[in-house]
Protein backbone atom coordinates (compact mmCIF):
# COMPACT_ATOMS: atom_id res chain seq x y z
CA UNK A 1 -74.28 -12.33 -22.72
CA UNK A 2 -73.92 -10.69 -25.86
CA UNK A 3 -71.25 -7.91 -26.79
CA UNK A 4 -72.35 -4.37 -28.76
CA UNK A 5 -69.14 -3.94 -30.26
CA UNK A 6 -70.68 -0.90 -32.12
CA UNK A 7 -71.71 0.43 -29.15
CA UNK A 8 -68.12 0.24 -27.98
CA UNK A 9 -66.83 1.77 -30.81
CA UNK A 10 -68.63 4.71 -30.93
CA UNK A 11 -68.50 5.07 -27.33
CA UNK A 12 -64.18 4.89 -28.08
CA UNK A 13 -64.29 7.52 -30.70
CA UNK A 14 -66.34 9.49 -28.58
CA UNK A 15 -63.36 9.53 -25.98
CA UNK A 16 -60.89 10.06 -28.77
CA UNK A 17 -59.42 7.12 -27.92
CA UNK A 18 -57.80 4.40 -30.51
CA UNK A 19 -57.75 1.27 -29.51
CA UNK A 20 -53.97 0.41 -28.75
CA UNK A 21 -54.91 3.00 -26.06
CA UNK A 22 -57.71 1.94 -25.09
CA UNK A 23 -56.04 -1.34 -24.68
CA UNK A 24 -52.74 -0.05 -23.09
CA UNK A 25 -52.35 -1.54 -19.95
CA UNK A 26 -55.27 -3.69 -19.97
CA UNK A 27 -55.03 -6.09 -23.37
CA UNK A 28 -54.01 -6.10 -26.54
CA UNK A 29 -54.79 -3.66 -29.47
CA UNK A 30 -56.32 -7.03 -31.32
CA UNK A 31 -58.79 -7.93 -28.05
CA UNK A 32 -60.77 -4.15 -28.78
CA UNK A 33 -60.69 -5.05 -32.32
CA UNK A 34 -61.79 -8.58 -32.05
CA UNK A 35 -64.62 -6.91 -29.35
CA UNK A 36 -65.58 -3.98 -32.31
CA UNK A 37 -65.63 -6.17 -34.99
CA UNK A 38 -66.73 -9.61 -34.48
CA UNK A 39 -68.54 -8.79 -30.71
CA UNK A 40 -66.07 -11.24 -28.92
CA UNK A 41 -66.44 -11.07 -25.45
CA UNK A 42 -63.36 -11.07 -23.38
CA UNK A 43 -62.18 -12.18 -19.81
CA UNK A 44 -64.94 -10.20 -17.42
CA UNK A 45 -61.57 -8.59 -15.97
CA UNK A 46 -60.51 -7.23 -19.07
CA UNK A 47 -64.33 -6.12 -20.03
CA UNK A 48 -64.19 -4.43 -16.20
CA UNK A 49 -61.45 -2.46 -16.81
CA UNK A 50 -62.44 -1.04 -20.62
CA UNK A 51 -65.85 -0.19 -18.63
CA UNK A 52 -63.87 1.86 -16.10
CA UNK A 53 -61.10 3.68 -18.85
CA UNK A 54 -64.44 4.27 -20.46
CA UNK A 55 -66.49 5.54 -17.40
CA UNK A 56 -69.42 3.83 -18.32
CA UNK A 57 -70.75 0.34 -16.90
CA UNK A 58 -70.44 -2.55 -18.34
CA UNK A 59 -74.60 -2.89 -19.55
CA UNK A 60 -73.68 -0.03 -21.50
CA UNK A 61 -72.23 -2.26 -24.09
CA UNK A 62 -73.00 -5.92 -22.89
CA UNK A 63 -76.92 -7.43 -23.37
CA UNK A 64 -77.54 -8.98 -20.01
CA UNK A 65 -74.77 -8.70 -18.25
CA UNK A 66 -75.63 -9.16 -15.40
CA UNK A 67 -75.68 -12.59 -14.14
CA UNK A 68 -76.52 -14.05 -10.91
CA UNK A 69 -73.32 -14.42 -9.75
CA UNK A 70 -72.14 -10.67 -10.49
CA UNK A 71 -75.25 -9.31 -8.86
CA UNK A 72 -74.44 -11.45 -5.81
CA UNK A 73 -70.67 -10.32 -5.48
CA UNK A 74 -71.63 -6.70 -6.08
CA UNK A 75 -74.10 -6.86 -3.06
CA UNK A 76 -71.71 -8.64 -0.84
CA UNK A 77 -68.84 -5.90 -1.88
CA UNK A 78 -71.23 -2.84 -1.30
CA UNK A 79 -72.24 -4.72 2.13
CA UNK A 80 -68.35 -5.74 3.05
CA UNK A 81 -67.76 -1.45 2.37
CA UNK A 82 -70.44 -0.69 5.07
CA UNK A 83 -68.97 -3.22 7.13
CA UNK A 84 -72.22 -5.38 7.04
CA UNK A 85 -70.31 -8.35 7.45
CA UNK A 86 -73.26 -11.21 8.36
CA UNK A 87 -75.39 -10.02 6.00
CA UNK A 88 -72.12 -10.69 3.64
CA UNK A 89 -71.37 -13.67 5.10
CA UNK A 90 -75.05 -15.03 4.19
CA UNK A 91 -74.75 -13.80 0.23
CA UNK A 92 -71.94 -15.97 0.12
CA UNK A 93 -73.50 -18.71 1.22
CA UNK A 94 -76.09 -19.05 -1.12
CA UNK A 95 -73.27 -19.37 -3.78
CA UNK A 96 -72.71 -22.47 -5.42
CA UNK A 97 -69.48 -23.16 -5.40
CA UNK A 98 -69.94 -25.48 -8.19
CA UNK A 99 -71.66 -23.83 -10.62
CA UNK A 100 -68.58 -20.90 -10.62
CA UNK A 101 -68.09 -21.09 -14.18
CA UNK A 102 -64.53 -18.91 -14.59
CA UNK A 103 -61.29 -18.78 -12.31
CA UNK A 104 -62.19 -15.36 -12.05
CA UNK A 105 -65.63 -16.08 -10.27
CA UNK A 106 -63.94 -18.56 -8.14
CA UNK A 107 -61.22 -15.57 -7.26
CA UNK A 108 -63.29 -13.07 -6.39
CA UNK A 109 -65.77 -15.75 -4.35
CA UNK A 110 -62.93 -16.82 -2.18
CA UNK A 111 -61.08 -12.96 -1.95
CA UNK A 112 -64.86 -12.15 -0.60
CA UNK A 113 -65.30 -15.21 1.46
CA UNK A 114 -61.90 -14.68 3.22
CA UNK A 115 -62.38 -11.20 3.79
CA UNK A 116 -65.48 -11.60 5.41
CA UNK A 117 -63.75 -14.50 7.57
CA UNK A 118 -61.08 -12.16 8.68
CA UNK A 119 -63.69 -10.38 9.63
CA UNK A 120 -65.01 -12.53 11.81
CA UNK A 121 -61.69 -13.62 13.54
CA UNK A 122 -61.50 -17.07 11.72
CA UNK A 123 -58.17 -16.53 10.34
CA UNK A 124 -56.81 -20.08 9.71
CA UNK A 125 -59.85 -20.27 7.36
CA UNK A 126 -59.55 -16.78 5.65
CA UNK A 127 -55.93 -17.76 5.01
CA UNK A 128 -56.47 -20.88 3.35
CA UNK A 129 -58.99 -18.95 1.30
CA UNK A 130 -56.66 -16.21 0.20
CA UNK A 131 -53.91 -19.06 -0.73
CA UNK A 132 -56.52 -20.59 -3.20
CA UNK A 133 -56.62 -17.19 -4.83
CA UNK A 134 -53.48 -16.88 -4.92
CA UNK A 135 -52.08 -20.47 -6.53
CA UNK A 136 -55.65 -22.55 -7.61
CA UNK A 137 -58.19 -19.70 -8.67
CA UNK A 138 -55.14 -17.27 -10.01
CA UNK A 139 -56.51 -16.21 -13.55
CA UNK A 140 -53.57 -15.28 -16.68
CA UNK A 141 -54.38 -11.33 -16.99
CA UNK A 142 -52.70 -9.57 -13.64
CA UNK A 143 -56.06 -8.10 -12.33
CA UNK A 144 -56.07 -6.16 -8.91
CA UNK A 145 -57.02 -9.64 -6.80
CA UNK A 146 -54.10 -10.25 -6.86
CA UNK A 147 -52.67 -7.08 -4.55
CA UNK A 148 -55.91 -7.26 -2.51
CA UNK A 149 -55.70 -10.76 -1.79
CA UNK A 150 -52.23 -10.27 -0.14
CA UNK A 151 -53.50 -7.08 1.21
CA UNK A 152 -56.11 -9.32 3.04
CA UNK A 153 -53.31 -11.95 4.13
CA UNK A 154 -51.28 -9.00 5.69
CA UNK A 155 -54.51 -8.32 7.70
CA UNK A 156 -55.39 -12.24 8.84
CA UNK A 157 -51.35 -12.65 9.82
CA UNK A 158 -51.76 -9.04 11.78
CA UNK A 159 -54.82 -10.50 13.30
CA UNK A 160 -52.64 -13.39 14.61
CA UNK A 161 -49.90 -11.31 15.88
CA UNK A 162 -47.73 -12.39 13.50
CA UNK A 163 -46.62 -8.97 12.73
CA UNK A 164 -43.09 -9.79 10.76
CA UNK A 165 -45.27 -11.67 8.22
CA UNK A 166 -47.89 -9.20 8.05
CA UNK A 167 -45.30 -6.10 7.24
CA UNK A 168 -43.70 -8.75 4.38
CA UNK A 169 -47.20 -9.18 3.26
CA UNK A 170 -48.46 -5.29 3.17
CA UNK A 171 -44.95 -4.64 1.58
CA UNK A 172 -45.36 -7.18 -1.30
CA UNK A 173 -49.04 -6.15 -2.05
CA UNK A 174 -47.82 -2.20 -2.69
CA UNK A 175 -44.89 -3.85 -4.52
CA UNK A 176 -47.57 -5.29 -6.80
CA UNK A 177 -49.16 -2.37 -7.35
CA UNK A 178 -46.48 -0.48 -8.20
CA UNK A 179 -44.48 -2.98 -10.37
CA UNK A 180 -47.54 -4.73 -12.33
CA UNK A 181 -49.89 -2.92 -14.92
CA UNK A 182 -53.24 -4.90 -12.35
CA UNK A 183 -56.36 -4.43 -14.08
CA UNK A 184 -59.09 -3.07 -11.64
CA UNK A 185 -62.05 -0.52 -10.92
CA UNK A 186 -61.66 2.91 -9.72
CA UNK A 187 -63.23 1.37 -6.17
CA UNK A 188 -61.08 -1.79 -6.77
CA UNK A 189 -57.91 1.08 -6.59
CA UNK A 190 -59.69 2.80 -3.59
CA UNK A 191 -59.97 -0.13 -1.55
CA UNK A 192 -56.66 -1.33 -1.94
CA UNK A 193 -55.22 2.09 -1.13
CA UNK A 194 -57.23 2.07 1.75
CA UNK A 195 -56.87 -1.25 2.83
CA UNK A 196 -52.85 -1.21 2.81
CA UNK A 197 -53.02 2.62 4.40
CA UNK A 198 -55.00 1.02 7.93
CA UNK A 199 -52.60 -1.86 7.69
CA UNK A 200 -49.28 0.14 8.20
CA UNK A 201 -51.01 2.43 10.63
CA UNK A 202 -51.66 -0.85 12.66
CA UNK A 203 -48.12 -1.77 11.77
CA UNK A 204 -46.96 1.41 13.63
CA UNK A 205 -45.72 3.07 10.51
CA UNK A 206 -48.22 6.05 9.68
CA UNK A 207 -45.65 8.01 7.26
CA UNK A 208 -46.29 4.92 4.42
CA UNK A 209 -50.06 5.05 5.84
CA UNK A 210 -50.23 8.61 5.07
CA UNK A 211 -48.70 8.00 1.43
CA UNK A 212 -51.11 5.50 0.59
CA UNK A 213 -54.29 7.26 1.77
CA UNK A 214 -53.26 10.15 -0.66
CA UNK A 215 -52.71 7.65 -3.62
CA UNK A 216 -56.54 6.91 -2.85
CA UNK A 217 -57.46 10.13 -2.43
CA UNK A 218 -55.97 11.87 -5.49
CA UNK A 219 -57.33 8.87 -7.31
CA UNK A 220 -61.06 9.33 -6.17
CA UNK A 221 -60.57 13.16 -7.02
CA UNK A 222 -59.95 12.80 -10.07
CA UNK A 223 -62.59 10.48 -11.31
CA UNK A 224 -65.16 12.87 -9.41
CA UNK A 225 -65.94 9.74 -6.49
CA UNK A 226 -66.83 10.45 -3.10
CA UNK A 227 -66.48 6.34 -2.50
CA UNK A 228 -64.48 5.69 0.50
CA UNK A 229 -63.07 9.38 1.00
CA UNK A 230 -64.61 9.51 4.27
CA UNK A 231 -62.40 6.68 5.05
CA UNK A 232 -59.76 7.71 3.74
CA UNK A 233 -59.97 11.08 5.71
CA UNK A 234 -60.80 9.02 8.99
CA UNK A 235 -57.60 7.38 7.79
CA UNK A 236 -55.67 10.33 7.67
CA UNK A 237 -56.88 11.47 10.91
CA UNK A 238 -55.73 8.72 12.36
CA UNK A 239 -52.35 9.06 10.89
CA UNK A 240 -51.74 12.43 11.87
CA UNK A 241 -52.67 12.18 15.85
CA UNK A 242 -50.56 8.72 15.73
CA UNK A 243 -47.96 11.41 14.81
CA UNK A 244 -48.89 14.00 17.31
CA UNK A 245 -49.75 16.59 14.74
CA UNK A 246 -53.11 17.43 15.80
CA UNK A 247 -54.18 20.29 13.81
CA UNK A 248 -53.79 18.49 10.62
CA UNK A 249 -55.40 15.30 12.64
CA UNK A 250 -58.85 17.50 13.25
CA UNK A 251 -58.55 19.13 9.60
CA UNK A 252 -58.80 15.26 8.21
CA UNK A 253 -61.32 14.26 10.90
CA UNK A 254 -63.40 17.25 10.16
CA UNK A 255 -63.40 16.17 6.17
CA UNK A 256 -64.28 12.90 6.73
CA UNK A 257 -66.99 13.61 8.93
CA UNK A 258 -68.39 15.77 6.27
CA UNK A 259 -68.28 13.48 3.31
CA UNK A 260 -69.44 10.65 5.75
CA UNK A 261 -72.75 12.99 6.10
CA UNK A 262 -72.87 13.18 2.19
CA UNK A 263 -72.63 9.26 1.64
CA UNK A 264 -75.02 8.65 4.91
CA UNK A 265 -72.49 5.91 6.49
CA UNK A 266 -74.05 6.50 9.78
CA UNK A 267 -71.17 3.97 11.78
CA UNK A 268 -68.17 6.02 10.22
CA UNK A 269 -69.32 9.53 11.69
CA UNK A 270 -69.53 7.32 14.86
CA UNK A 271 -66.19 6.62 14.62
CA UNK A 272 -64.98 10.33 13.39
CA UNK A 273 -66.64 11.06 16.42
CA UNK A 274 -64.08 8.86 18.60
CA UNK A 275 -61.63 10.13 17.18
CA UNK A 276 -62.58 14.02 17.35
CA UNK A 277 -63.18 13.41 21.19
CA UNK A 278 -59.31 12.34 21.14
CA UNK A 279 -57.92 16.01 20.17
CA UNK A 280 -60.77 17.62 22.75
């Protein structure tokens, strides 16, 4: 892979952006110059998030960037969002384990292999997956693994009715996002929202559910993405009739259904459905 630190540069200016912030939050001021001036490639977290502060992806200013192994956990994300979960389950296991080059491959290979695992109701093995994440694979920057991986423990610990651990769990992981600068994508940030918002519904508290759905959905707004909204409305829905409020339950439903029709996920309106039928 090869860096176009002019590229990057001119795309910066464009933004009106210097570099400390550019950087703020994400690296240091010397990383951008290092990348502008002598095309040093950083961590692929780092070069994730400049992508996203930038809005553009990361071919924009990398020569092929795209290797095998990003291809392959891109699929297997897009397929774990429309809940394809075999098909997901199959990507990963054409991996070679092996051949994972960074800490950060070997992160997000076992955050996606224990998601899909929870998944599939084999907890004890999605756990041990998310503790390698956590203590083995863990790389220096603070990237957003590290909130969805405990978002993902909350759900395998819920799964095994271990519901004390799993409301320590969902507790810690919105702790982390709140108290650490995480590096992530804008559908890094939806998916956590979302995930931690269906995880205190489940937990019986849909007041912090409803809080974290609008963190996700304020955040998609204003970046212009209709990515998981409909999920997040079908979230909110959810919410609201676990609260008995049914008019703002059916305004949410009626939302989600409608972006769920824009982004074609075909099982979601199924499930907006179910839930519509509820306030009939």
């Amino acid at each position: 892979m090869k860096l176009r630190g002019d590229v990057l540069k001119q795309i910066r200016r464009k933004r009106g952006l210097s570099q400390t912030t550019l950087a703020e939050g994400i690296c240091t001021q010397a990383t951008i110059s290092l990348m502008e001036k002598q095309n040093r490639l950083p961590k692929m977290d780092i070069l994730t998030a400049i992508c996203e502060r930038l809005n553009i992806s990361s071919d924009r200013i990398v020569e092929n960037e795209v290797s095998g192994v990003n291809d392959t956990f891109n699929k297997v994300i897009d397929m774990l969002t429309a809940h394809e979960y075999d098909k997901a389950e199959e990507m990963l296991d054409a991996v070679k384990v092996k051949q994972l080059d960074s800490d950060f491959d070997k992160q997000r290979y076992y955050y996606l292999l224990g998601m899909v695992q929870v998944e599939n109701d084999q907890i004890d093995d999605a756990i041990f997956n998310f503790e390698l994440v956590l203590t083995q694979f863990a790389t220096t920057s603070a990237n957003i693994y590290l909130a969805m991986t405990t978002a993902g423990m909350a759900m395998a610990y819920l799964k095994r009715n271990d519901r004390e651990r799993a409301i320590r769990l969902t507790n810690r992981s919105v702790k982390l996002i709140d108290n650490k600068k995480l590096i992530g994508s804008l559908h890094q940030w939806a998916s956590i929202n979302d995930q931690i918002a269906n995880l205190y519904l489940e937990l019986g508290d849909p007041d912090s559910a409803i809080e974290m759905v609008n963190r996700g959905i304020k955040m998609c707004r204003a970046h212009d993405s209709l990515f998981l909204l409909d999920e997040l409305y079908l979230c909110l829905g959810r919410c609201y009739i676990a609260k008995g409020e049914q008019e703002d339950a059916k305004q949410a439903l009626e939302i989600a259904k409608s972006l769920s029709i824009a982004r074609h996920g075909t099982l979601m309106e199924e499930d907006i459905e179910t839930e519509l039928e509820k306030l009939q």
